[in-house]
Protein backbone atom coordinates (compact mmCIF):
# COMPACT_ATOMS: atom_id res chain seq x y z
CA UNK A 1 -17.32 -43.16 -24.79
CA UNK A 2 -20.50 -44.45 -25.35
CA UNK A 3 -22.54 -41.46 -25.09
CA UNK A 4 -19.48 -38.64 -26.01
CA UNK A 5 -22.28 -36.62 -28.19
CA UNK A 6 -24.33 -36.38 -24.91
CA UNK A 7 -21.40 -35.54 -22.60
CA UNK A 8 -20.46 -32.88 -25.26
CA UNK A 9 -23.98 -31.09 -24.85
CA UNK A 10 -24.43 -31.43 -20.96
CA UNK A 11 -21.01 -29.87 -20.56
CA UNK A 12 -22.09 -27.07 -23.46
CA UNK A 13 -25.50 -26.48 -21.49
CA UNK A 14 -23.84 -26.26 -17.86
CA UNK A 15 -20.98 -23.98 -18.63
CA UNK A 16 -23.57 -21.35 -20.29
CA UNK A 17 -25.71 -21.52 -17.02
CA UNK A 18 -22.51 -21.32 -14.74
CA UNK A 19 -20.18 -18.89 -16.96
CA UNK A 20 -18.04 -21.46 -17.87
CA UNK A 21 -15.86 -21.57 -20.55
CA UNK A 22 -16.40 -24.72 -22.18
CA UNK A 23 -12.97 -25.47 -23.68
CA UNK A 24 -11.53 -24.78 -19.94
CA UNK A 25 -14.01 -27.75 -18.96
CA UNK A 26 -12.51 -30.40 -21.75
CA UNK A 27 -9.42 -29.33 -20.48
CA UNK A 28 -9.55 -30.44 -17.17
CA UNK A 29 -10.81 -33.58 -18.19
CA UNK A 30 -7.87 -34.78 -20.71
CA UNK A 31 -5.28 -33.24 -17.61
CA UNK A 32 -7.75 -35.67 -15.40
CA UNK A 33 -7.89 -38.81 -17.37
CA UNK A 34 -3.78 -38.86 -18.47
CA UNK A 35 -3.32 -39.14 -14.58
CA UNK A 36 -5.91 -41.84 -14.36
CA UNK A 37 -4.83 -43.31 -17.89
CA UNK A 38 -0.73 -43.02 -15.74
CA UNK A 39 -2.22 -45.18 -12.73
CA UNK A 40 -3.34 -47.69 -14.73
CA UNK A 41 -1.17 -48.37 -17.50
CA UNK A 42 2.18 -46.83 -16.29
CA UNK A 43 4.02 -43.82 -14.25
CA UNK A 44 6.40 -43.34 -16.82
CA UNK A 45 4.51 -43.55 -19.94
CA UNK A 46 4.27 -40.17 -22.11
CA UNK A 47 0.62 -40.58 -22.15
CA UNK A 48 -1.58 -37.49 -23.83
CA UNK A 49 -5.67 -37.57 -24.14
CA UNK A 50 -7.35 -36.54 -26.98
CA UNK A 51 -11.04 -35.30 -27.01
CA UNK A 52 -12.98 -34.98 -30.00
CA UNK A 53 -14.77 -31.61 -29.10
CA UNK A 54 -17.66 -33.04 -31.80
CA UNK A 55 -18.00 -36.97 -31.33
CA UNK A 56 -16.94 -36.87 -27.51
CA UNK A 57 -14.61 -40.05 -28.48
CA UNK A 58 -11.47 -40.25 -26.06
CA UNK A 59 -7.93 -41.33 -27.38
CA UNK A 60 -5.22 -42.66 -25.47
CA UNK A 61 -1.45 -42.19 -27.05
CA UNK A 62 1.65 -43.20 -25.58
CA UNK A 63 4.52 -41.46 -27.27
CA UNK A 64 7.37 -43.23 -27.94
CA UNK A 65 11.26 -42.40 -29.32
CA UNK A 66 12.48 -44.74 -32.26
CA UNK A 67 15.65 -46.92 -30.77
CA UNK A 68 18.03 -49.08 -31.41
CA UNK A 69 18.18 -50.55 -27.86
CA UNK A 70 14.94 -51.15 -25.94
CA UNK A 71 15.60 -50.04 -22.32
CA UNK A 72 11.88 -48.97 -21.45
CA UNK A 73 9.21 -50.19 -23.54
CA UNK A 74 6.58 -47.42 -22.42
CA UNK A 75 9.35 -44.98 -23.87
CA UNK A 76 10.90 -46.42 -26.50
CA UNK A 77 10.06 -48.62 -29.46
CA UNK A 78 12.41 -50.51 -31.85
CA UNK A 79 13.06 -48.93 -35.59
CA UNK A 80 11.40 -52.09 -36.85
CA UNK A 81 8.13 -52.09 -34.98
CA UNK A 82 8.15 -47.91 -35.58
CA UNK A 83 8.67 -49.21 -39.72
CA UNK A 84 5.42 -51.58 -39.58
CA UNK A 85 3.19 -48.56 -38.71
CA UNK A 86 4.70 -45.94 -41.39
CA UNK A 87 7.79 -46.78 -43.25
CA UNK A 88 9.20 -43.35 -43.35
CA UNK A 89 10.10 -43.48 -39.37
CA UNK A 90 14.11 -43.52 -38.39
CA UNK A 91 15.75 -43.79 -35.85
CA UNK A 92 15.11 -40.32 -32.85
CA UNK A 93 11.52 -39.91 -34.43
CA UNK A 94 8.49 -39.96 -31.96
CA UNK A 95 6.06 -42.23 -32.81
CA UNK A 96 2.53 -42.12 -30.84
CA UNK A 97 0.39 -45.64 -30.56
CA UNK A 98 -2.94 -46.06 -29.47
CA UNK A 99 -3.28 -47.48 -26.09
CA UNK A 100 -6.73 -46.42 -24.95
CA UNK A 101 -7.94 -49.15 -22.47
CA UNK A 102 -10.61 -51.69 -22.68
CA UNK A 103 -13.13 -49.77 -20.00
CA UNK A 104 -11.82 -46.31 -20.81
CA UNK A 105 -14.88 -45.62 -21.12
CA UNK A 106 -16.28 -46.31 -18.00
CA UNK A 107 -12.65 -44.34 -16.23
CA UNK A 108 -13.77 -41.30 -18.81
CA UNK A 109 -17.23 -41.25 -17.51
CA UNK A 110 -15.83 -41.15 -13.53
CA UNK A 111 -13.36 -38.39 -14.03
CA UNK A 112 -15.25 -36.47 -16.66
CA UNK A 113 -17.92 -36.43 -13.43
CA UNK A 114 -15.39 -35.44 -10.74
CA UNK A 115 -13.87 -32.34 -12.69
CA UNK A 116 -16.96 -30.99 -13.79
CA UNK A 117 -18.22 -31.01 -10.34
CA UNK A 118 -14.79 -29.80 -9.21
CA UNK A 119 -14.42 -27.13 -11.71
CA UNK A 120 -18.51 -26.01 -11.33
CA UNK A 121 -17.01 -25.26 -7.65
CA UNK A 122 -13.96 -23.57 -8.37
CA UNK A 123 -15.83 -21.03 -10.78
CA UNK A 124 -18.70 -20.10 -8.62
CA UNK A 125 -16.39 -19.05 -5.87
CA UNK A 126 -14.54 -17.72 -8.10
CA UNK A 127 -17.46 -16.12 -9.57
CA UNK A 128 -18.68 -14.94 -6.15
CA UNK A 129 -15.61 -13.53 -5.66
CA UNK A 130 -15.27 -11.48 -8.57
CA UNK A 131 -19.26 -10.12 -7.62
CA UNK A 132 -18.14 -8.64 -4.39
CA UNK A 133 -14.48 -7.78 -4.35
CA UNK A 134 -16.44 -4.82 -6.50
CA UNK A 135 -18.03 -3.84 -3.42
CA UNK A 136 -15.00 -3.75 -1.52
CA UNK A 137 -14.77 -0.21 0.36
CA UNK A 138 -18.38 0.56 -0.36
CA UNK A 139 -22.02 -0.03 1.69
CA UNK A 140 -24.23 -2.64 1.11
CA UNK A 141 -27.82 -3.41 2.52
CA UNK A 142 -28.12 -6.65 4.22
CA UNK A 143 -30.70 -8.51 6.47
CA UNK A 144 -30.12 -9.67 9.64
CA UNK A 145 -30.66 -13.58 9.67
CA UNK A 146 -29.81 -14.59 13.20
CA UNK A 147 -27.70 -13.78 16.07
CA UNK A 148 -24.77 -16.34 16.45
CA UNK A 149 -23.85 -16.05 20.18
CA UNK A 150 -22.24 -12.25 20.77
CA UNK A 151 -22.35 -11.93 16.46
CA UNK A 152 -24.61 -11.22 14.22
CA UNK A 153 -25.05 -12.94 11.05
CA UNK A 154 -26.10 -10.84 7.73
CA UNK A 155 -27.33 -11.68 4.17
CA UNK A 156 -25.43 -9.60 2.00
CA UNK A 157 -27.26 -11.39 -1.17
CA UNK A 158 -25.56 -14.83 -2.04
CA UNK A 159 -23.63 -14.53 0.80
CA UNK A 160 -23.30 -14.65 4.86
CA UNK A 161 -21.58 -12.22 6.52
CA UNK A 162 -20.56 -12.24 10.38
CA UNK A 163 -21.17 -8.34 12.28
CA UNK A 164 -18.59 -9.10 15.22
CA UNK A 165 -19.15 -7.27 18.55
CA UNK A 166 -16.61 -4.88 17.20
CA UNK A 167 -18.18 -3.68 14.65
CA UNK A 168 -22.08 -3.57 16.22
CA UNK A 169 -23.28 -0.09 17.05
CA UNK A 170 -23.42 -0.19 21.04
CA UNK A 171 -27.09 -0.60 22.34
CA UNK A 172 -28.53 -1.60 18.65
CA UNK A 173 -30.55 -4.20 18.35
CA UNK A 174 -30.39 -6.32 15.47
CA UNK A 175 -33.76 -8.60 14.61
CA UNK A 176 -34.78 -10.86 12.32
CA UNK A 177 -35.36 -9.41 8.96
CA UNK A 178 -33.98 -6.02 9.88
CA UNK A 179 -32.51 -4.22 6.71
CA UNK A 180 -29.28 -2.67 7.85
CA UNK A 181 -26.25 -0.66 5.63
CA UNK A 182 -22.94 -2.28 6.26
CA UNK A 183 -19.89 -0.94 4.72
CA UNK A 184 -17.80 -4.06 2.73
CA UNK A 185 -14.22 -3.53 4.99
CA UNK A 186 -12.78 -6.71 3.33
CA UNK A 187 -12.98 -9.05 0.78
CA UNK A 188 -10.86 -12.39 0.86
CA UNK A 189 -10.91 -15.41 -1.04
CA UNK A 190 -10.12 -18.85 0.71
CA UNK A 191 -10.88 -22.57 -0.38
CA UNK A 192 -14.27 -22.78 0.59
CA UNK A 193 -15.23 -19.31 -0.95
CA UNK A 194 -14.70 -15.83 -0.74
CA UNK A 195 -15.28 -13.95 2.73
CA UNK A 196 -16.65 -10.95 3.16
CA UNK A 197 -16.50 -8.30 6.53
CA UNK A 198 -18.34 -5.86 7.28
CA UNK A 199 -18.85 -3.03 9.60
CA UNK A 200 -21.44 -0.54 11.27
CA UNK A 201 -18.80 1.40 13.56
CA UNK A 202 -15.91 2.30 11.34
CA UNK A 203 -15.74 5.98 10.08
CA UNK A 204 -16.09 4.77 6.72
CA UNK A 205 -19.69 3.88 6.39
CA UNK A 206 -20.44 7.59 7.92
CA UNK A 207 -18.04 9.40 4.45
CA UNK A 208 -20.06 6.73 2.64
CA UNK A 209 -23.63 7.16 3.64
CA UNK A 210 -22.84 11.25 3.19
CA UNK A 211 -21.48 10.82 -0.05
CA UNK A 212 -24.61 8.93 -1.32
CA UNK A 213 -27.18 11.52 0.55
CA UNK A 214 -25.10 14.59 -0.53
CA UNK A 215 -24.97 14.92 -4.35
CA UNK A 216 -22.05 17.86 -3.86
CA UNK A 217 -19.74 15.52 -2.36
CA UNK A 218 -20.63 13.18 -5.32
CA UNK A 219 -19.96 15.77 -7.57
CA UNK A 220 -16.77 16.87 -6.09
CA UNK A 221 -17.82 20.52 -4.98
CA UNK A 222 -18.00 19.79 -1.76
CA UNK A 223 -14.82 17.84 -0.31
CA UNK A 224 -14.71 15.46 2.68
CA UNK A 225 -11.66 16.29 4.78
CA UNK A 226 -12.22 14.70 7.79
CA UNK A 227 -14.39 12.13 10.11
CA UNK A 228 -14.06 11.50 13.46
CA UNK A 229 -16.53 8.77 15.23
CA UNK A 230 -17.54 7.03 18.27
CA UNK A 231 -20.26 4.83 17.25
CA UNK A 232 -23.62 5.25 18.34
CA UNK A 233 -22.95 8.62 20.51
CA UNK A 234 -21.26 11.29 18.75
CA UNK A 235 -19.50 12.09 15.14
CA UNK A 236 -17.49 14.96 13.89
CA UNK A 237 -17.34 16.06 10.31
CA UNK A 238 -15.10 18.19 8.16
CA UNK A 239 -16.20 19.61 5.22
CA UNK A 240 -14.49 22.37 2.94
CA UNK A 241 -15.61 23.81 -0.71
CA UNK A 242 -13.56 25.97 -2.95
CA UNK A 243 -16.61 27.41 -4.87
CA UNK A 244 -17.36 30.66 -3.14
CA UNK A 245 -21.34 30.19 -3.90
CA UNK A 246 -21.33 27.10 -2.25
CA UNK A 247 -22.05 26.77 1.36
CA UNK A 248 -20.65 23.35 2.62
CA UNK A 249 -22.13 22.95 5.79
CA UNK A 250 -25.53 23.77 4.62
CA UNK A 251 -24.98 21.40 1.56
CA UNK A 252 -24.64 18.56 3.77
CA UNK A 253 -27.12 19.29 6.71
CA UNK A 254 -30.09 19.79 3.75
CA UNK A 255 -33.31 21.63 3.60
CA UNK A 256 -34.54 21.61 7.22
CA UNK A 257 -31.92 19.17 8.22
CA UNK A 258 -33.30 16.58 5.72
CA UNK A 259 -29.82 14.84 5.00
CA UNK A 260 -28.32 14.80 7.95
CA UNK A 261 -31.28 13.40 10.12
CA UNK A 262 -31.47 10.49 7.78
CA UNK A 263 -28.00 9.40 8.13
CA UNK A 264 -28.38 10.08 11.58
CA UNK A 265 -31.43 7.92 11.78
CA UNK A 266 -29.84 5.41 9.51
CA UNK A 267 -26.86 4.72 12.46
CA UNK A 268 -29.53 4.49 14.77
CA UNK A 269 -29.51 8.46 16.49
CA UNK A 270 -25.92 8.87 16.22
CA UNK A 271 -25.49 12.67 16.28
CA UNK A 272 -23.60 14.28 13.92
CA UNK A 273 -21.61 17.81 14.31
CA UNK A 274 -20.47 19.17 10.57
CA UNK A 275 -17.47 21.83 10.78
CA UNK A 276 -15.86 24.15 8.28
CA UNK A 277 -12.26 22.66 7.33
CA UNK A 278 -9.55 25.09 7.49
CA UNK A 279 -6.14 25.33 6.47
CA UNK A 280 -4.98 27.71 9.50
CA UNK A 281 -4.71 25.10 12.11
CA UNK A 282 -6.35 27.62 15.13
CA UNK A 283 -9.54 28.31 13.04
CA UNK A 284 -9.90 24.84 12.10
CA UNK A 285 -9.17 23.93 16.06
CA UNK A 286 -11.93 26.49 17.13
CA UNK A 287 -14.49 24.62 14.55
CA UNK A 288 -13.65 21.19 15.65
CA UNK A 289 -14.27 22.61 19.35
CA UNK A 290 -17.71 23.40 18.34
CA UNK A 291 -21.04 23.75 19.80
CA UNK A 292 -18.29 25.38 22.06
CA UNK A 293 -17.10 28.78 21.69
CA UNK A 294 -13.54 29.63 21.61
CA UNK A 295 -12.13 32.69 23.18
CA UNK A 296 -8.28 31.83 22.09
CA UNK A 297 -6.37 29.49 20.49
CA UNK A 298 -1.90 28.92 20.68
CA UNK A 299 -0.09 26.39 18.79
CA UNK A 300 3.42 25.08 19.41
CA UNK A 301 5.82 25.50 16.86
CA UNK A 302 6.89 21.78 17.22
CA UNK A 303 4.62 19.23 17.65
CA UNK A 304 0.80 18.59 16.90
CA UNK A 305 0.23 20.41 20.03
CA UNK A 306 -2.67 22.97 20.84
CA UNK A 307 -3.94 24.93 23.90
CA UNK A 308 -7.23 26.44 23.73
CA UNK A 309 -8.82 28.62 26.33
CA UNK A 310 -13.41 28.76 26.54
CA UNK A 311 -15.60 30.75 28.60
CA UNK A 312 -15.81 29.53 31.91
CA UNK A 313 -19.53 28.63 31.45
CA UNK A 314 -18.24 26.26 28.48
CA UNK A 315 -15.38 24.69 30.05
CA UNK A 316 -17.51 21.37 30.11
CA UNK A 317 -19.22 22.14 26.87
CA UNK A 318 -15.78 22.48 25.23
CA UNK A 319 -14.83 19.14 26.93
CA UNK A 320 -17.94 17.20 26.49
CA UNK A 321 -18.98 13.90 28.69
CA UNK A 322 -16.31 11.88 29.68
CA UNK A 323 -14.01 14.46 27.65
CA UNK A 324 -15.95 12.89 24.33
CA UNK A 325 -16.00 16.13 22.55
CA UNK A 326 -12.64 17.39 23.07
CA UNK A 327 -11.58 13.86 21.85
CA UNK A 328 -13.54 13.95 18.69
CA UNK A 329 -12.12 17.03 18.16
CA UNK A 330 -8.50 16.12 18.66
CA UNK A 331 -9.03 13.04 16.58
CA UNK A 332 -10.56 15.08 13.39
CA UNK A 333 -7.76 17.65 13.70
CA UNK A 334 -5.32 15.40 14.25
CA UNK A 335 -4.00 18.23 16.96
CA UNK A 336 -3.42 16.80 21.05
CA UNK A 337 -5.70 19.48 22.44
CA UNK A 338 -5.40 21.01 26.22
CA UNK A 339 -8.72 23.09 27.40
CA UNK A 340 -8.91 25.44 30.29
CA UNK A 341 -11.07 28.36 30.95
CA UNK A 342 -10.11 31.98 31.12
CA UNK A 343 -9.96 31.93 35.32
CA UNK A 344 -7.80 29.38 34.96
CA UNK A 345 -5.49 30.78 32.08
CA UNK A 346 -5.60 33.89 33.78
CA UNK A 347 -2.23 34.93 35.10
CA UNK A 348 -0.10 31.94 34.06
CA UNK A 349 1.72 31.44 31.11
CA UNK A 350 -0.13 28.46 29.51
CA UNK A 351 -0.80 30.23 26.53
CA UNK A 352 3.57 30.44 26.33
CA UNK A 353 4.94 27.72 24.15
CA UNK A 354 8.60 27.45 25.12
CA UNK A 355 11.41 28.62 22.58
CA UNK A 356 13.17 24.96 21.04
CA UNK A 357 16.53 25.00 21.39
CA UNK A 358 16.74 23.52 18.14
CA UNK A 359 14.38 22.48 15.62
CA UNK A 360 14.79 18.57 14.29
CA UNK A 361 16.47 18.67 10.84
CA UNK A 362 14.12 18.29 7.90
CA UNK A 363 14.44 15.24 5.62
CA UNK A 364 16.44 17.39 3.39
CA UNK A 365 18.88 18.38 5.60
CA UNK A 366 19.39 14.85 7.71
CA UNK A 367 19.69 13.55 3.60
CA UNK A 368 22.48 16.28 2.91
CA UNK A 369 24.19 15.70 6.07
CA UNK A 370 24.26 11.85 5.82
CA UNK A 371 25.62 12.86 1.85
CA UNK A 372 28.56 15.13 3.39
CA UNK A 373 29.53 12.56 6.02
CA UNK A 374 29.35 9.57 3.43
CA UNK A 375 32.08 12.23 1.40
CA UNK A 376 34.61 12.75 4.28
CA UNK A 377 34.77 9.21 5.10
CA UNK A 378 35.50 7.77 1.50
CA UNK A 379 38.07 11.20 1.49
CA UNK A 380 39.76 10.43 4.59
CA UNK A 381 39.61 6.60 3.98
CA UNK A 382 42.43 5.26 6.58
CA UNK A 383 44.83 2.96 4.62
CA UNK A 384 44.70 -0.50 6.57
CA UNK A 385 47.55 -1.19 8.40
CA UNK A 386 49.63 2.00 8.11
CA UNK A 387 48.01 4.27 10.52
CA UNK A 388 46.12 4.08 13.81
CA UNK A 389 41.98 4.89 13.13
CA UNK A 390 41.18 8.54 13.13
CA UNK A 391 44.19 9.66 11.17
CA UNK A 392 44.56 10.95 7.86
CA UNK A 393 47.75 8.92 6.27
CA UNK A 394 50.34 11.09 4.75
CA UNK A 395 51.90 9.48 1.87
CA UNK A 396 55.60 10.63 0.66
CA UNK A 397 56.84 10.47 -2.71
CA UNK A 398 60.34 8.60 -3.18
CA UNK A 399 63.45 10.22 -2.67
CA UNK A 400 64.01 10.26 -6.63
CA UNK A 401 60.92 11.84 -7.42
CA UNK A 402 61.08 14.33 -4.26
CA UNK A 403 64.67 15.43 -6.23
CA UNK A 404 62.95 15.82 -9.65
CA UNK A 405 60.21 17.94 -8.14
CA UNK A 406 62.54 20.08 -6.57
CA UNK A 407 65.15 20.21 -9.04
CA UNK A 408 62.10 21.46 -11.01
CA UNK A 409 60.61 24.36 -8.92
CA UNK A 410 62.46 24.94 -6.98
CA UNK A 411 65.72 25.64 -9.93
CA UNK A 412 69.09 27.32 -8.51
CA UNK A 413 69.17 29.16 -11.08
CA UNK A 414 65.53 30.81 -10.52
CA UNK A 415 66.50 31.81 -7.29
CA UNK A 416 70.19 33.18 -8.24
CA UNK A 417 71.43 35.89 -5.42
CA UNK A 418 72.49 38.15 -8.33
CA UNK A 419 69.38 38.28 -10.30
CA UNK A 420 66.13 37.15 -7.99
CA UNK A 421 67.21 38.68 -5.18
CA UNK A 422 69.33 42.08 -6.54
CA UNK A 423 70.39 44.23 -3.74
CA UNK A 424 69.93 47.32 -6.05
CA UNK A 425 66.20 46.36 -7.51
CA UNK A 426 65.12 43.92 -5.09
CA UNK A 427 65.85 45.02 -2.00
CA UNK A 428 66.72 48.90 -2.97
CA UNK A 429 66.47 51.04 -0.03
CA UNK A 430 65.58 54.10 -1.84
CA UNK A 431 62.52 52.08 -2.92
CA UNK A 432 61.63 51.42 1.07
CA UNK A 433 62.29 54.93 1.79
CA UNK A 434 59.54 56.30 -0.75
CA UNK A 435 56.71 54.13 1.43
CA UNK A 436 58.17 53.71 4.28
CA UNK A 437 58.83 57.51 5.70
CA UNK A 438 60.51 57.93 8.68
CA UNK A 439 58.02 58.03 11.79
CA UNK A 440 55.35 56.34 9.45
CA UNK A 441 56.50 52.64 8.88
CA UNK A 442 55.31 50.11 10.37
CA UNK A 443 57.40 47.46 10.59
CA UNK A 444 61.21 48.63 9.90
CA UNK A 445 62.55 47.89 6.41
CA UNK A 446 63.99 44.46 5.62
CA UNK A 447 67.92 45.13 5.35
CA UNK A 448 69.75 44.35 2.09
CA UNK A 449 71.80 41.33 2.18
């Protein structure tokens, strides 16, 4: 080429702007031009470009095995003709010739273009990519750009990003140039670039915007257990702290409720309860209830399944609007929850779990139990064809080996009348009469044969 030296720079001088790397570049343009090089000169040819990473001077070679019979002439290449470019070839070497074409310069120059271009592409989305699959799972500031029928569309920086219906806070309005904090749900790559969603409703951007107002949950003194949400309305949050100094809830409302108004002003009004985390599931139930008060809490003994009775005057406190508070509640506990007041609880038995028959095997046992039965059936194993399914099989030695077993144990001689079973030392009935008195036996004495 012509102007290699000039192709050299432009390609050094784009990948240091774009991030790059340079030798990836000349890469893609040798893989480019052998194809183009194959189209027009042959399929089958063993065709390799060379790029002179100085002079920018392409090479074409066509490799070629020694032979004495010429079947292909793109492949092979008599020992003769292989002799009049170096005499020391026989016959199996490879020998590679020249065969750049007339106007390879002007084919270069054409696919040089068309994989830079194609390669510039592929790294900024890859680029992109790699920028904010780093912000995955964490909140971003963006600016509303326009509203795209019922969505919303965002500038999260060098990218759009699409607020869906879903994830708009109910009764918000979003105008041009508003700032907003989205929280990055998802990050995926496809061919025209990376996509990004986002969100203003999941319970995420709430743990998110507290961990960057609170510097105690940053720190880790002050743990995050739970978050339950309804967008726009109402949120419930669990905090717990194992330093006894250290009170959580105050930690997170701030001095004169500094912290938690600005998240709360941040989602727009949203209003935020903060609870005490417990590990006792009926004090943690009577926090999740709250502004409520709780006069008593039961639990089953099976199940996720509480019953809580309130004051009478706080029956729809405990409940909420539209039963919004005692569904916050359930959902931050992770408890189904059943309310009634104290005239109502009175004289029943709603308090009264009922016994289980039977509690549901643990893991461990339904594993030990599946182990046993696994044990009987391999001991038990029913031999095909000799008896019906169900029963064990006996299996009975031969008739010579039932002899030898018996002639073994079971020896005459062993069991002789005179000495085994003696009448005078065996069977002696002085020896019965000792322990078996008259009046006091049992079971009369066995008489001597």
């Amino acid at each position: 080429m012509d102007n290699g030296r000039e192709l050299i720079e432009a390609i050094a001088q784009v990948s240091q702007e774009k991030g790059i790397d340079q030798e990836v570049i000349l890469e893609a343009i040798e893989a480019s031009l052998v194809a183009a090089c194959k189209r027009q000169l042959n399929q089958n040819a063993n065709i390799t470009v060379k790029l002179n990473r100085e002079t920018g001077i392409y090479t074409v070679l066509a490799a070629k095995t020694v032979s004495e019979e010429i079947t292909d002439p793109w492949l092979e290449i008599s020992l003769d003709d292989a002799r009049k470019i170096k005499s020391t070839y026989e016959l199996e070497d490879i020998v590679e010739i020249d065969v750049t074409p007339n106007n390879f310069g002007r084919i270069a120059a054409q696919n040089a273009k068309q994989v830079v271009v194609q390669k510039f592409r592929e790294a900024e989305r890859e680029i992109l990519y790699n920028e904010y699959i780093e912000r995955e799972h964490k909140i971003i500031t963006g600016i509303v750009q326009r509203r795209d029928r019922r969505n919303v569309v965002v500038s999260i920086g060098k990218l759009e990003a699409v607020l869906t219906p879903a994830d708009q806070i109910p009764r918000e309005s979003y105008n041009f140039g508003d700032r907003v904090k989205v929280y990055v749900s998802e990050v995926k790559q496809n061919n025209k670039g990376p996509i990004v969603n986002i969100s203003r409703t999941c319970p995420e951007l709430l743990e998110k915007l507290f961990e960057q107002e609170v510097p105690e949950i940053t720190d880790g003194i002050v743990e995050l257990k739970s978050v339950a949400r309804e967008a726009g309305n109402r949120s419930k949050v669990a905090v717990y702290t194992r330093h006894p100094h250290v009170d959580p809830i105050g930690s997170c409302v701030g001095q004169n409720g500094q912290r938690v108004n600005f998240i709360s002003s941040e989602l727009r009004g949203e209003k935020i309860d903060i609870i005490l985390w417990n590990d006792d599931p009926v004090k943690y139930i009577s926090h999740a209830l709250s502004p409520s008060k709780v006069v008593t809490v039961a639990v089953s003994p099976v199940g996720q399944e509480a019953r809580v009775v309130v004051p009478d005057h706080q029956l729809s406190l405990a409940i909420g609007k539209e039963g919004q508070n005692a569904r916050l509640a359930a959902r931050l506990t992770g408890w189904r929850i059943d309310i009634k007041s104290e005239s109502q609880a009175r004289g029943t038995d709603f308090l009264v779990f009922p016994e289980p028959e039977s509690l549901p095997p643990t893991p461990e046992e339904e594993e030990a139990a599946a182990d046993m039965e696994a044990a009987y059936a391999d001991f038990y194993e029913t031999p095909e064809g000799e008896t019906p399914e169900g029963e064990v099989a006996e299996v009975e030695a031969p008739a010579e080996e039932a002899a030898e077993y018996y002639d073994e144990y079971y020896d005459d001689e062993y069991y002789d009348d005179d000495e085994y079973y003696d009448d005078d030392e065996y069977y002696d009935d002085e020896y019965y009469d000792e322990y078996y008195e008259e009046g006091e036996a049992e079971t009369p004495a066995p008489a001597s044969e």
